[in-house]
C-alpha atoms as a PDB file:
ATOM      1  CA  UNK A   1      11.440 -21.796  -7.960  1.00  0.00           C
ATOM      2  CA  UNK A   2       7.899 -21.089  -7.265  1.00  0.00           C
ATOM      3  CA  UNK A   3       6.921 -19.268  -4.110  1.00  0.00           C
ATOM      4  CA  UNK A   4       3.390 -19.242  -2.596  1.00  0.00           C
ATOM      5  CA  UNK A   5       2.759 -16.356  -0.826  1.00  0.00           C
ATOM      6  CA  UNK A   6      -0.964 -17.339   0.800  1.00  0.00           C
ATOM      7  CA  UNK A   7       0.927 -20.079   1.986  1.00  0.00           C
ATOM      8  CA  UNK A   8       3.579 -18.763   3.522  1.00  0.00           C
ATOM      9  CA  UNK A   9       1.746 -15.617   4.970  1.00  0.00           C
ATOM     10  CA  UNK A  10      -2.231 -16.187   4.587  1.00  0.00           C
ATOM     11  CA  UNK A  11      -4.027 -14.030   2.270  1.00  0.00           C
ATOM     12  CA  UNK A  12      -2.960 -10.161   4.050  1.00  0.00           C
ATOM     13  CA  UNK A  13       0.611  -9.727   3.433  1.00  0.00           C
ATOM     14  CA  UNK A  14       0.661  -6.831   5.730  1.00  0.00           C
ATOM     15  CA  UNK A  15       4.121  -6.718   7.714  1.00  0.00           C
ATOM     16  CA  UNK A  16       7.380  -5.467   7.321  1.00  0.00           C
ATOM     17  CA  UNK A  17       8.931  -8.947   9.025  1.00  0.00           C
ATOM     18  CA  UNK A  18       6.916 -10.759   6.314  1.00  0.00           C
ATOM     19  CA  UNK A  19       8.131  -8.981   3.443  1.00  0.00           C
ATOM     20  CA  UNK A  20      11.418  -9.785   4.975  1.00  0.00           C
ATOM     21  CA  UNK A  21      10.841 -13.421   5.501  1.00  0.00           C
ATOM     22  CA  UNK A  22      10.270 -13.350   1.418  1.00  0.00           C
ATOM     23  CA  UNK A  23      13.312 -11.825   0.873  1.00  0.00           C
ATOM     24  CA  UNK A  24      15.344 -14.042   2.201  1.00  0.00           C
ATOM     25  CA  UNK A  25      14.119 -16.502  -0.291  1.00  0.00           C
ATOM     26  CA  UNK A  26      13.878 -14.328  -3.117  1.00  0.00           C
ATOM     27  CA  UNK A  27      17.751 -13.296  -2.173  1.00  0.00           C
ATOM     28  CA  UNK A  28      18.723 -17.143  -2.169  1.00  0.00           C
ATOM     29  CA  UNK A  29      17.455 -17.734  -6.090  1.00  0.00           C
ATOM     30  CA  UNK A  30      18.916 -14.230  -7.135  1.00  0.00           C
ATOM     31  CA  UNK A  31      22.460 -15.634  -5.647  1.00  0.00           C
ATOM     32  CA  UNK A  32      21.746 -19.009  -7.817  1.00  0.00           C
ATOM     33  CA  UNK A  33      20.511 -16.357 -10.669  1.00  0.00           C
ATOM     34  CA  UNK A  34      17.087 -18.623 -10.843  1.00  0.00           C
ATOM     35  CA  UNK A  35      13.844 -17.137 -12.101  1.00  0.00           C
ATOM     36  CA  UNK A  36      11.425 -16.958  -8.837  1.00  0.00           C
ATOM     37  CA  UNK A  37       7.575 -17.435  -9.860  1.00  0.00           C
ATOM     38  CA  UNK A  38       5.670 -15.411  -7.086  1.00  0.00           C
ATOM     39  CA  UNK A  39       1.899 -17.290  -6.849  1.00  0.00           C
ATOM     40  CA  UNK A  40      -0.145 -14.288  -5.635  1.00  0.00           C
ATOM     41  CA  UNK A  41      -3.420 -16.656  -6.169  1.00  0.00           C
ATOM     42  CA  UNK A  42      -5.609 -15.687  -3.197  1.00  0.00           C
ATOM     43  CA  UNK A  43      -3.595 -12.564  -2.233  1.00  0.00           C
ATOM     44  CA  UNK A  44      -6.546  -9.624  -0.231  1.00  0.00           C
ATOM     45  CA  UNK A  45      -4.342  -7.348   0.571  1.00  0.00           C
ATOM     46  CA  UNK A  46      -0.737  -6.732   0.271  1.00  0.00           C
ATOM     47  CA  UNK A  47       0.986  -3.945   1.623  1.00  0.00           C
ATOM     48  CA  UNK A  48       3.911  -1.001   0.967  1.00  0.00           C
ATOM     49  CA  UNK A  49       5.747  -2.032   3.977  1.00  0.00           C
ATOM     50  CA  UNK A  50       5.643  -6.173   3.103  1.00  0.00           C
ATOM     51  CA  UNK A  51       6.961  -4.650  -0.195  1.00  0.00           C
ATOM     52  CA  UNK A  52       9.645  -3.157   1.342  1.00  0.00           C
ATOM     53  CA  UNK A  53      10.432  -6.027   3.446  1.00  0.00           C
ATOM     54  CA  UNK A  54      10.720  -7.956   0.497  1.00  0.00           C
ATOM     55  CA  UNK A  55      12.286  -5.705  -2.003  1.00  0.00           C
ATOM     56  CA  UNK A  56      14.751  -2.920  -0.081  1.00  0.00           C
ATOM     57  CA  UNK A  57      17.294  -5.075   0.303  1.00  0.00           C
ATOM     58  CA  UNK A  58      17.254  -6.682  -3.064  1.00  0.00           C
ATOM     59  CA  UNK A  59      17.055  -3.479  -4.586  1.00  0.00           C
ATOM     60  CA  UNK A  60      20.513  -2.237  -3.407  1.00  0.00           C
ATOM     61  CA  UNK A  61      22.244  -5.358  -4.531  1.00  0.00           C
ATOM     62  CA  UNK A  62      20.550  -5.990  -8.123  1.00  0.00           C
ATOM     63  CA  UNK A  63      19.458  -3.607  -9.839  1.00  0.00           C
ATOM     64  CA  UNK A  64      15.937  -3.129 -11.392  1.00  0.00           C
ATOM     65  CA  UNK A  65      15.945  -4.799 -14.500  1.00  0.00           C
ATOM     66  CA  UNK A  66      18.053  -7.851 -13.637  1.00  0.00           C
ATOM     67  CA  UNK A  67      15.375  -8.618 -10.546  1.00  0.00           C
ATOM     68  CA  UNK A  68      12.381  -8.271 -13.070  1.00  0.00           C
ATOM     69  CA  UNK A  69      13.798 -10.113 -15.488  1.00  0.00           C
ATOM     70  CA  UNK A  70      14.207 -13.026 -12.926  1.00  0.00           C
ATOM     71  CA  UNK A  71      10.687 -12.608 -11.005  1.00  0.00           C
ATOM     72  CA  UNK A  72       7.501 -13.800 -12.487  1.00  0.00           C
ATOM     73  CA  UNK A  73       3.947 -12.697 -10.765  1.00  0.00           C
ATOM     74  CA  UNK A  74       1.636 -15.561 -11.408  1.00  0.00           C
ATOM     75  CA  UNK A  75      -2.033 -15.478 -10.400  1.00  0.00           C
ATOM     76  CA  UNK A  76      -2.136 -12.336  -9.488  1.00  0.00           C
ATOM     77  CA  UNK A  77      -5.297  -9.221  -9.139  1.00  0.00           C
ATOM     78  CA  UNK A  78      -4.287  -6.426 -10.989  1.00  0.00           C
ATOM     79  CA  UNK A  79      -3.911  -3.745  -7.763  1.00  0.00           C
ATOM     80  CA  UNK A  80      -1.714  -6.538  -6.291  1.00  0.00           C
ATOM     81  CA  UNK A  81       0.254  -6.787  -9.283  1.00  0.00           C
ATOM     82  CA  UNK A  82       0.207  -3.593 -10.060  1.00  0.00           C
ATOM     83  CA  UNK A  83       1.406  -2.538  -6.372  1.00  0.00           C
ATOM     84  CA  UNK A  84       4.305  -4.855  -6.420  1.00  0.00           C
ATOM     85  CA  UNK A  85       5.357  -3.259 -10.131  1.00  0.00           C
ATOM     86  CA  UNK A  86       5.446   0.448  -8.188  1.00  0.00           C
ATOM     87  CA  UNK A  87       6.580  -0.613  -5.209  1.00  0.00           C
ATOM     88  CA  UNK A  88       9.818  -2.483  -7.017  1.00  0.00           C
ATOM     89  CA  UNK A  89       9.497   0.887  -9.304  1.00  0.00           C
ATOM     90  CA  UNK A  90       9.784   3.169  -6.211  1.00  0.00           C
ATOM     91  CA  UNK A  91      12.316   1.622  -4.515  1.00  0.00           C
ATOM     92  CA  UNK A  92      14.776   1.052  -7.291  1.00  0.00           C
ATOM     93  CA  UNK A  93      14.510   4.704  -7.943  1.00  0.00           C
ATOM     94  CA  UNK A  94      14.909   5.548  -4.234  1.00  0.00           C
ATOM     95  CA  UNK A  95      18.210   3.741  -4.114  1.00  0.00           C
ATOM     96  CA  UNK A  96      19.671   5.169  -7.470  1.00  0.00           C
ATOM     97  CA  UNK A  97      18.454   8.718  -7.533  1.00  0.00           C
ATOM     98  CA  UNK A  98      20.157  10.902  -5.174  1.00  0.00           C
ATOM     99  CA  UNK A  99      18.112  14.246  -5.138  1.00  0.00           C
ATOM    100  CA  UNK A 100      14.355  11.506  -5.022  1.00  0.00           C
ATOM    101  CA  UNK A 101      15.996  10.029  -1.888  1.00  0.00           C
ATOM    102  CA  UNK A 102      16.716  13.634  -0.419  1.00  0.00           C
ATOM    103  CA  UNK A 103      13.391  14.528  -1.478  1.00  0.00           C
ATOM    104  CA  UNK A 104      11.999  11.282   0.140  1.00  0.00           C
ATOM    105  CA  UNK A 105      13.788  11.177   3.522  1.00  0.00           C
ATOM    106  CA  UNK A 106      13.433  15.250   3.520  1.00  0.00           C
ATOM    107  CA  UNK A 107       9.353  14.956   4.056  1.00  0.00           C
ATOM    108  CA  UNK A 108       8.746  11.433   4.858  1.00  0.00           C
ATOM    109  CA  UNK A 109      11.873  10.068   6.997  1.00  0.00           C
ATOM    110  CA  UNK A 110      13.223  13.453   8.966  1.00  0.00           C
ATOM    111  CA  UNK A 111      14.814  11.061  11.927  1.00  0.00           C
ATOM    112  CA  UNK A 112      17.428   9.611   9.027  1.00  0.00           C
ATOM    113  CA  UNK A 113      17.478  12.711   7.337  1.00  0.00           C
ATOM    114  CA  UNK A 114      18.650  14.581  10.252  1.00  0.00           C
ATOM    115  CA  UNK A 115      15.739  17.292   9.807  1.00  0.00           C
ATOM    116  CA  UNK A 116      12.843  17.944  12.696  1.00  0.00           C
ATOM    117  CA  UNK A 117       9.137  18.462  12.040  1.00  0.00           C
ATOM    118  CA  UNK A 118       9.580  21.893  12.077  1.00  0.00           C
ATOM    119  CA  UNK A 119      12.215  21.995   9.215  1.00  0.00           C
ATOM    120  CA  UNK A 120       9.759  20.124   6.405  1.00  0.00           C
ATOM    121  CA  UNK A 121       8.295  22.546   3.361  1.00  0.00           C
ATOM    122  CA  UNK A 122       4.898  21.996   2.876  1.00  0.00           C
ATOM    123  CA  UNK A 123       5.114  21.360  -0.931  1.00  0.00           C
ATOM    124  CA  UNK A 124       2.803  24.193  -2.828  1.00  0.00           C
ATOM    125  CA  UNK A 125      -0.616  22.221  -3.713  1.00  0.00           C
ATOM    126  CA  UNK A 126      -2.847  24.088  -5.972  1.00  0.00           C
ATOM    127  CA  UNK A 127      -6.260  24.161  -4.873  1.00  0.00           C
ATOM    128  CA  UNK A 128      -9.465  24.635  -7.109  1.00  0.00           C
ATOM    129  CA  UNK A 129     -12.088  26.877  -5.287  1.00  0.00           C
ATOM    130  CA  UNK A 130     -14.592  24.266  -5.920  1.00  0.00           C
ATOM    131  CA  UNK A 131     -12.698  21.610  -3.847  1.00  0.00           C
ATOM    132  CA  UNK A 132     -12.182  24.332  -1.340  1.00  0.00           C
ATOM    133  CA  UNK A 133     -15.479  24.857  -0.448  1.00  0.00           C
ATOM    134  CA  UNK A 134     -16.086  20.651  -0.722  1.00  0.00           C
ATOM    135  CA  UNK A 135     -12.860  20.981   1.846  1.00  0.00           C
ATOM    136  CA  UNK A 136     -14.658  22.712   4.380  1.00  0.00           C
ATOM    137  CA  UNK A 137     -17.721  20.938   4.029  1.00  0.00           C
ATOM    138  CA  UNK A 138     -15.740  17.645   4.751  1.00  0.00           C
ATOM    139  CA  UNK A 139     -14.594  19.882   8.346  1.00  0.00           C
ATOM    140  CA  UNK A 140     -18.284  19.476   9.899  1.00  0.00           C
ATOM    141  CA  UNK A 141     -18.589  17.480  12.434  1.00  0.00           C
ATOM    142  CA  UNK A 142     -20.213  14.010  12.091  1.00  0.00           C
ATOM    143  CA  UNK A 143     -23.070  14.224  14.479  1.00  0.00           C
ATOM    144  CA  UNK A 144     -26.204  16.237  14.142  1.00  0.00           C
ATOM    145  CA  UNK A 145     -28.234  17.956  16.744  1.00  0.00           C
ATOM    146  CA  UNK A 146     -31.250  17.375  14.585  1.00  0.00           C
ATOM    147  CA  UNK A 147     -33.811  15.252  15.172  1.00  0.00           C
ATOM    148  CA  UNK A 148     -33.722  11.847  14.137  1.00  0.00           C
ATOM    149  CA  UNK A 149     -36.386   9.329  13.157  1.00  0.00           C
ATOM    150  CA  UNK A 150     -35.380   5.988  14.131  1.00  0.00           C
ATOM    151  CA  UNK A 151     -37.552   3.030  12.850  1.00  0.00           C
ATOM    152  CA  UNK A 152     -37.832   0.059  15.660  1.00  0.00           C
ATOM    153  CA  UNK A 153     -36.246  -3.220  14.288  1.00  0.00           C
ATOM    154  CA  UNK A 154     -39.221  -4.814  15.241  1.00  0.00           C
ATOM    155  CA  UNK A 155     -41.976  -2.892  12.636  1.00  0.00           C
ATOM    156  CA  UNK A 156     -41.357  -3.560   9.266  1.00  0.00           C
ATOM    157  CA  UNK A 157     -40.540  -0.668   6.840  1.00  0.00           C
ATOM    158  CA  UNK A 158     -43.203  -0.500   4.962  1.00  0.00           C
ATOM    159  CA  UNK A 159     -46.739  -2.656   5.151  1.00  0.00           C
ATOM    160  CA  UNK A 160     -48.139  -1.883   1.566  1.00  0.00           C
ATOM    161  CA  UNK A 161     -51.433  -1.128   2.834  1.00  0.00           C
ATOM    162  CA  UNK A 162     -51.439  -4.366   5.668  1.00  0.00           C
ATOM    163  CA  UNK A 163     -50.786  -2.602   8.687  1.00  0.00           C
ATOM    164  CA  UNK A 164     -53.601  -2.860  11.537  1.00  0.00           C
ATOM    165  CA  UNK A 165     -52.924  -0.152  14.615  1.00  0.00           C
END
C-alpha cells in the first residue's frame, strides 16, 4: 500500500488529529501484515505531535522492529526522514522502558504523572563561563534608546557620485 501524505494532509503535517488520521491506515495494513510505502515527496514540515498521532498507538501494539520492517519512507528530505526515524525511535522506547517513561512523564507530563510544577528537578546542566556571559548578553532587551539613522525608501542607497541636492 502506498500512502501519500501531501495528499492526504498538504505539505505541513502539523496536528495531532492528522497523525491520527494516518494511523488509522497505517493500523489497517499492519492488521493485513502489508508493507506501507509512506510518499513524503513534497513534505515542509512535519511535526512531533503528527508523529505521535501516527505512531503512539502503533507503538504499543507492534513493536519497533516489526513496524520498520513493514514501513518504507519514499521521497523523503533527510530532517523529515530523519524525524520520523527518532520519533518511531522515541516512542518505542517510551512504551518499553519503564524508568525513560518515569523520567519522561516526571519533567514533561506532571498532570499523568501525578506530580505538580513545583515537584520537577531541574536536571544539573553544566554551563561553560563563556556561554554564560553569551547568556546574559542574549537577556538585553531588544530595543535601543540610541539613535537611529533611518534611510527614506524613496532615496536610493547609494548614488556613486550622481546625486544632485
Amino acid at each position: 500500500m502506498k500512502i501519500e501524505l501531501r495528499e492526504l494532509f498538504g505539505v505541513y503535517c502539523l496536528h495531532y488529529d492528522q497523525g491520527r488520521k494516518l494511523s488509522l491506515m497505517l493500523e489497517a495494513t499492519m492488521k493485513l501484515k502489508e508493507g506501507v510505502t509512506l510518499d513524503c515527496f513534497g513534505i515542509r514540515i512535519i511535526t512531533g505531535d503528527f508523529l505521535e498521532g501516527a505512531f503512539s498507538k502503533l507503538l504499543i501494539k507492534y513493536k519497533k522492529n516489526t513496524l520498520m520492517s513493514r514501513l518504507r519512507i519514499k521521497s523523503a528530505k533527510r530532517y523529515v526522514e530523519n524525524s520520523i526515524k527518532f520519533n518511531i525511535s522515541f516512542i518505542a522506547r517510551y512504551n518499553n522502558d519503564k524508568d525513560f517513561k518515569k523520567i519522561i512523564d516526571k519533567h514533561f507530563n506532571p498532570i499523568s504523572a501525578n506530580h505538580t510544577i513545583k515537584d520537577l528537578e531541574v536536571l544539573p546542566i553544566e554551563i561553560a563561563e563563556e556561554t554564560e556571559a553569551e547568556e546574559t548578553e542574549a537577556e538585553k532587551p531588544l530595543y535601543s534608546v540610541e539613535r537611529m539613522d533611518v534611510q527614506s525608501l524613496d532615496q536610493p542607497t547609494s548614488c556613486h557620485g550622481n546625486c544632485s541636492n
